[in-house]
N, C-alpha and C. Protein backbone atom coordinates (compact mmCIF):
# COMPACT_ATOMS: atom_id res chain seq x y z
N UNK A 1 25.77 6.04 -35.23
CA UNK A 1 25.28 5.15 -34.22
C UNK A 1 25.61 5.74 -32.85
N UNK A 2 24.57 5.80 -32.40
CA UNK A 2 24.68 6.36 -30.94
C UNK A 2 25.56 5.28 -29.52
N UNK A 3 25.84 5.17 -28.63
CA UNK A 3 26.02 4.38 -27.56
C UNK A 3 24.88 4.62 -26.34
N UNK A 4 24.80 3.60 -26.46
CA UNK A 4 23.01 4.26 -25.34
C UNK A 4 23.84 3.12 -23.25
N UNK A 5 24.00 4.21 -22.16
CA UNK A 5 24.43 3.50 -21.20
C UNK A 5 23.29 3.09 -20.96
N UNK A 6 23.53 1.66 -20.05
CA UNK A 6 22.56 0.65 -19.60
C UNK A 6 21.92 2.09 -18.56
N UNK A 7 20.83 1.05 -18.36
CA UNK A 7 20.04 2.24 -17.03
C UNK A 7 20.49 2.16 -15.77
N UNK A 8 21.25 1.11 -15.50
CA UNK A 8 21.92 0.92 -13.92
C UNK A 8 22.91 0.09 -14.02
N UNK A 9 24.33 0.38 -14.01
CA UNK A 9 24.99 -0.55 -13.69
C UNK A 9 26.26 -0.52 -12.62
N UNK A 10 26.91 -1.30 -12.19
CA UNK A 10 27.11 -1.59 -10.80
C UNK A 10 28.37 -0.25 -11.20
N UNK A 11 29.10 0.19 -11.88
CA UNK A 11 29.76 1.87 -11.44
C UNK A 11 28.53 2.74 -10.57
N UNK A 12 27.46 2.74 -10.51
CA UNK A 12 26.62 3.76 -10.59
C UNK A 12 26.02 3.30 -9.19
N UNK A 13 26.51 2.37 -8.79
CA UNK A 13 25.54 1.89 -7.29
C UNK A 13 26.62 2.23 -6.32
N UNK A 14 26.45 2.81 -5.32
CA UNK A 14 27.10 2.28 -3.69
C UNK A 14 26.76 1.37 -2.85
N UNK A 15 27.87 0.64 -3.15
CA UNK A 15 27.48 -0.68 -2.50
C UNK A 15 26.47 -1.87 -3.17
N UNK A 16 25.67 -0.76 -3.63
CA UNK A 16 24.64 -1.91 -4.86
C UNK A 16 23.17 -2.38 -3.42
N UNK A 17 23.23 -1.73 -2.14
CA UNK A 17 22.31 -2.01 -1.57
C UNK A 17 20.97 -1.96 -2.34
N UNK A 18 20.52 -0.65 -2.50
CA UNK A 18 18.70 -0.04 -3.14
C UNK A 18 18.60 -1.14 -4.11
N UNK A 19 19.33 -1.48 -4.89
CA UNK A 19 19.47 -2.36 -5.79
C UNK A 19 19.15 -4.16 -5.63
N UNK A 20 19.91 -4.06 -4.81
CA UNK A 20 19.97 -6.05 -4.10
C UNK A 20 18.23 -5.77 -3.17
N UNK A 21 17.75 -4.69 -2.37
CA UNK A 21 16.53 -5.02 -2.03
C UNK A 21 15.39 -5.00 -3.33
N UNK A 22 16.00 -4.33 -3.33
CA UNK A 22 14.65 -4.07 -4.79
C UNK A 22 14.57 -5.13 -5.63
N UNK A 23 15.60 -5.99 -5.73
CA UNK A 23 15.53 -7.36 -6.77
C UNK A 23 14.85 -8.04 -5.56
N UNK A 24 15.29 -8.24 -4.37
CA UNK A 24 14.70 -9.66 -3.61
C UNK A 24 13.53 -9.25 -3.15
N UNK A 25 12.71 -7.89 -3.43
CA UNK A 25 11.23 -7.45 -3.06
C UNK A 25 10.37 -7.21 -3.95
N UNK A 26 11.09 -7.15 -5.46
CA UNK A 26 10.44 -6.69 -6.49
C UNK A 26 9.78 -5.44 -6.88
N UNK A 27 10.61 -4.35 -6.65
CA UNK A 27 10.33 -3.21 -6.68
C UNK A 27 11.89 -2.39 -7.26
N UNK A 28 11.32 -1.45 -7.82
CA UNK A 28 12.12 -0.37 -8.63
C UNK A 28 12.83 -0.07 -7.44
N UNK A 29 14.78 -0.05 -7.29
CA UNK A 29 15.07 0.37 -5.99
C UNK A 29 15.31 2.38 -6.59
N UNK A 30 15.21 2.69 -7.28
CA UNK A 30 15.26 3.86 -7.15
C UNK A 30 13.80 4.62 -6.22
N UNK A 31 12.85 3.91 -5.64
CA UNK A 31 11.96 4.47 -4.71
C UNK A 31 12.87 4.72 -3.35
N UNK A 32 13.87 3.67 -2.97
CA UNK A 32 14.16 3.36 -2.11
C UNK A 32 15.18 4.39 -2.13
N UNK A 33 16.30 4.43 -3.20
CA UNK A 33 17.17 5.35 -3.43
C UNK A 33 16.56 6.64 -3.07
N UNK A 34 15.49 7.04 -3.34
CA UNK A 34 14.61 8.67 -3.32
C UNK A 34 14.71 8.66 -2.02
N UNK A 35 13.90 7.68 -1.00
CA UNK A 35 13.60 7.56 -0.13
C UNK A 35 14.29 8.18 0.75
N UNK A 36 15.98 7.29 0.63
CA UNK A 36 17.16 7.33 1.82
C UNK A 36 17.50 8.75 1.59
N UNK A 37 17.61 9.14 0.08
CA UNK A 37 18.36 10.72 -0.37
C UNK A 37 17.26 11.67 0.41
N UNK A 38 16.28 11.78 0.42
CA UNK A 38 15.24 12.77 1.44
C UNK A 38 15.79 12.39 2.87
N UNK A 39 15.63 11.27 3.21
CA UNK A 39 16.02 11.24 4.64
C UNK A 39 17.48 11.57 5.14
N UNK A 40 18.17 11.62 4.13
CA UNK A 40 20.06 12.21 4.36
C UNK A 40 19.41 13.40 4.51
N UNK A 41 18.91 14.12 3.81
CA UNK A 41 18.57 15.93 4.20
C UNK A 41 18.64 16.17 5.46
N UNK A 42 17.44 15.17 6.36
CA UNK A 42 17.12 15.69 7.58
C UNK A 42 17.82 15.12 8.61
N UNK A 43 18.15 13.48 8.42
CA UNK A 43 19.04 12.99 9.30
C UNK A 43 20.13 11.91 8.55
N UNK A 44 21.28 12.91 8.24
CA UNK A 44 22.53 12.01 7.53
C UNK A 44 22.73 11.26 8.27
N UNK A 45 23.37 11.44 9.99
CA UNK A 45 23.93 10.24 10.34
C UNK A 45 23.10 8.95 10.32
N UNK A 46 22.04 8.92 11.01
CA UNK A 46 20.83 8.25 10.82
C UNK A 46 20.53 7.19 9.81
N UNK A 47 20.99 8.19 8.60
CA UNK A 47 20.65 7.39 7.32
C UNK A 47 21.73 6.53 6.99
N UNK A 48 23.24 7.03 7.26
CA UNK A 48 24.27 6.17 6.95
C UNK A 48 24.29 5.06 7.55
N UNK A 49 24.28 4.84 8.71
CA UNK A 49 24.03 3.97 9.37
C UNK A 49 22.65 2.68 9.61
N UNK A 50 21.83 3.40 8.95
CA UNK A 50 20.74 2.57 8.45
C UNK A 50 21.04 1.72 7.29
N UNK A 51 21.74 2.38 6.38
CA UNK A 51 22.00 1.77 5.16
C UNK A 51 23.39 1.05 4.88
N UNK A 52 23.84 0.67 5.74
CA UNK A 52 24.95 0.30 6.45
C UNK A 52 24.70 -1.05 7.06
N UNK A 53 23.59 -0.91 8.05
CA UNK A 53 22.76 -2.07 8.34
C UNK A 53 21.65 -2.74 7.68
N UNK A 54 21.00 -1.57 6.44
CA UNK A 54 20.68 -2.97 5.60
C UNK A 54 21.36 -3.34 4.79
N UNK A 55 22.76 -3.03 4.30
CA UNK A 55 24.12 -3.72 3.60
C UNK A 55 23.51 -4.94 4.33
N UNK A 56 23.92 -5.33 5.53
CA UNK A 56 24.55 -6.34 6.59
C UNK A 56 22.83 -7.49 6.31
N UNK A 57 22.07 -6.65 6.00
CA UNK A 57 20.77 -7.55 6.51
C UNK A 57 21.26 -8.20 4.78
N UNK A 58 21.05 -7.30 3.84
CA UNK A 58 21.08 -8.14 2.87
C UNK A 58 22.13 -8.84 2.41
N UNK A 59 23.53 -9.02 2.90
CA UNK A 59 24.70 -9.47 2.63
C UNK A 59 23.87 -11.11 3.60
N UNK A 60 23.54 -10.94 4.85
CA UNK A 60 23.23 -12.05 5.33
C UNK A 60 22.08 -13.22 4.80
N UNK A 61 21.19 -12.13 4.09
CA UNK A 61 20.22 -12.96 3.23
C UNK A 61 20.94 -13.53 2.05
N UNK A 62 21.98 -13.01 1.41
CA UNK A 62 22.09 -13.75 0.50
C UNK A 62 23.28 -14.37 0.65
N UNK A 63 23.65 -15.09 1.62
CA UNK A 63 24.74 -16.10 1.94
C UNK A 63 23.31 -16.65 1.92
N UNK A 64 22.17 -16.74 3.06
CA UNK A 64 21.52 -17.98 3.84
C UNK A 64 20.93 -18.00 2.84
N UNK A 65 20.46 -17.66 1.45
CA UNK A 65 19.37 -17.99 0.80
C UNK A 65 20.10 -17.74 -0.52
N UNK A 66 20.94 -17.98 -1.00
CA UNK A 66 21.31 -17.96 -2.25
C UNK A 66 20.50 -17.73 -3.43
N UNK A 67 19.49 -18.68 -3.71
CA UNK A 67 18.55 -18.57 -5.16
C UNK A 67 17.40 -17.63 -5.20
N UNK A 68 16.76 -17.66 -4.10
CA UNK A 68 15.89 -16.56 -3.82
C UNK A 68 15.80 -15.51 -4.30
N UNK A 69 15.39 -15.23 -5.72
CA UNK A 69 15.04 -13.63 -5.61
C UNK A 69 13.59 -13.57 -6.23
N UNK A 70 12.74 -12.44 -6.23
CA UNK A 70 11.57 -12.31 -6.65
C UNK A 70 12.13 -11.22 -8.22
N UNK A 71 11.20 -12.70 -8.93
CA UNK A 71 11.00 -12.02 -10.36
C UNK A 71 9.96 -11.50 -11.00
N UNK A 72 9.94 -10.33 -11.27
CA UNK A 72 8.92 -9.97 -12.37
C UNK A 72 8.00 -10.74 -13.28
N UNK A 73 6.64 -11.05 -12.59
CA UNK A 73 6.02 -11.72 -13.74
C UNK A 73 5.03 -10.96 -14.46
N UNK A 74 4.74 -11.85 -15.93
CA UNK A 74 4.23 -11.24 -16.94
C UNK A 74 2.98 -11.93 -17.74
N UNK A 75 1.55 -11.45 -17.21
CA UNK A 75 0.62 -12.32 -18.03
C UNK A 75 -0.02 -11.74 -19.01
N UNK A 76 0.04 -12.55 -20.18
CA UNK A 76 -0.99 -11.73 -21.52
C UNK A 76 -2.21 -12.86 -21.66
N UNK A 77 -2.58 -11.50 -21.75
CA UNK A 77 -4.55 -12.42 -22.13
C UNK A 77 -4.20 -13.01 -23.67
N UNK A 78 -4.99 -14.13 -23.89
CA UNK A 78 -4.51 -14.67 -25.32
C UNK A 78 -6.38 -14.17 -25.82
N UNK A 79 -6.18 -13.92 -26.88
CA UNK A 79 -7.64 -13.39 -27.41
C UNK A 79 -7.91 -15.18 -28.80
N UNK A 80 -9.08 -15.60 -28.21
CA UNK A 80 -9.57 -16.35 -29.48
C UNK A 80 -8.79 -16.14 -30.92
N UNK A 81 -8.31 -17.35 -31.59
CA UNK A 81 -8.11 -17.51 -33.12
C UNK A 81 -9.42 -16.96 -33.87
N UNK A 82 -8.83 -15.74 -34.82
CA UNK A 82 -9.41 -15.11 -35.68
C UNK A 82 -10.37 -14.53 -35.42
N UNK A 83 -9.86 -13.62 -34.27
CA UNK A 83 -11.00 -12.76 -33.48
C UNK A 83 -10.37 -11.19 -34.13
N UNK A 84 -11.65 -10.41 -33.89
CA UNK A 84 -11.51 -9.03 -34.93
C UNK A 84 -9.73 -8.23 -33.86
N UNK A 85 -9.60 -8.07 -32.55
CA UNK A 85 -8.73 -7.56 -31.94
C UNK A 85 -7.01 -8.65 -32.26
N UNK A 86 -7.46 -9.87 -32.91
CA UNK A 86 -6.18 -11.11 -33.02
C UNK A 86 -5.56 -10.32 -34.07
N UNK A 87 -6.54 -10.03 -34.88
CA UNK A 87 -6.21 -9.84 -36.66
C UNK A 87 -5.41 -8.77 -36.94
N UNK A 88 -6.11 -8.02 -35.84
CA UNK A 88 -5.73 -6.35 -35.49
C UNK A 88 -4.39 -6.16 -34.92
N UNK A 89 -4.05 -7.39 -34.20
CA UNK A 89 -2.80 -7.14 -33.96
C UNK A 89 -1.48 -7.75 -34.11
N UNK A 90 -1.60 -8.69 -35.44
CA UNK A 90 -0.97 -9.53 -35.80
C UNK A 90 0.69 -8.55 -36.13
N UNK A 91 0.77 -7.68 -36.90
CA UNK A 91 1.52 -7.14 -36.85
C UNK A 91 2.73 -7.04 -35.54
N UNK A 92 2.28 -6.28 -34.62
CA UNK A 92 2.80 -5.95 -33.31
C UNK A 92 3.18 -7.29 -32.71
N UNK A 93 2.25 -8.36 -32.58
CA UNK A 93 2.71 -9.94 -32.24
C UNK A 93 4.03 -10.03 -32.78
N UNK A 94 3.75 -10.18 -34.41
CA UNK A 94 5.18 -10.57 -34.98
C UNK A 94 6.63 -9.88 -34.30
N UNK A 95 5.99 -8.98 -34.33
CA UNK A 95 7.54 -8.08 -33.79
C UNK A 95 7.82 -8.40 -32.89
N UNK A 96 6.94 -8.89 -31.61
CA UNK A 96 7.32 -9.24 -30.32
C UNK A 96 7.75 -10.53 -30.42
N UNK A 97 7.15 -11.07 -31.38
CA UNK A 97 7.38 -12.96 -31.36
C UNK A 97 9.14 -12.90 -32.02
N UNK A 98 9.36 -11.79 -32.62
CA UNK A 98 10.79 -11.61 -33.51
C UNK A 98 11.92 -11.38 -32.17
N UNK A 99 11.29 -10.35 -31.61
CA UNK A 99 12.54 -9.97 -30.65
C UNK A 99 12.66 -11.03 -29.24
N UNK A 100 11.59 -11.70 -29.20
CA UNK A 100 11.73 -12.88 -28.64
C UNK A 100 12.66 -13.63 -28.74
């Protein structure tokens, strides 16, 4: 049996900023992470200090807004009872309806 690490967890963040925007905008913060790491190349101080101040922006959003975050939503088309693509995928359903 293998040990598989989670894909992000808070050892692995500084500060956990890219992270806290990316939940309250709904976006992957590793864009953001790419983002800042290119812009340290050309202007470190710049960047520290940017990210420093959005610590502060998002430390302040989430005192004033506590519940607020944007979640991931998820719509599946439901296909007609006993339609040729339903039948077809009854299998794969189950499994999803299992790990559900």
């Amino acid at each position: 049996m293998t040990n598989v690490k989670p894909r992000s967890s808070s050892k692995d963040n500084l500060l956990g900023i890219c992270h806290a925007v990316g939940e309250d905008f709904g976006f992957n913060p590793l864009w953001l992470r790419l983002a800042l790491g290119a812009a340290f190349v050309v202007q470190p101080v710049g960047v520290v200090i940017g990210y420093l101040a959005l610590g502060i922006v998002v430390l302040v959003s989430r005192l004033a807004f506590p519940g607020n975050r944007a979640t991931p939503t998820v719509s599946i088309a439901r296909q007609p009872e006993g339609s040729a693509a339903n039948v077809a995928n009854e299998p794969e359903q189950q499994v999803l309806a299992q790990a559900a």
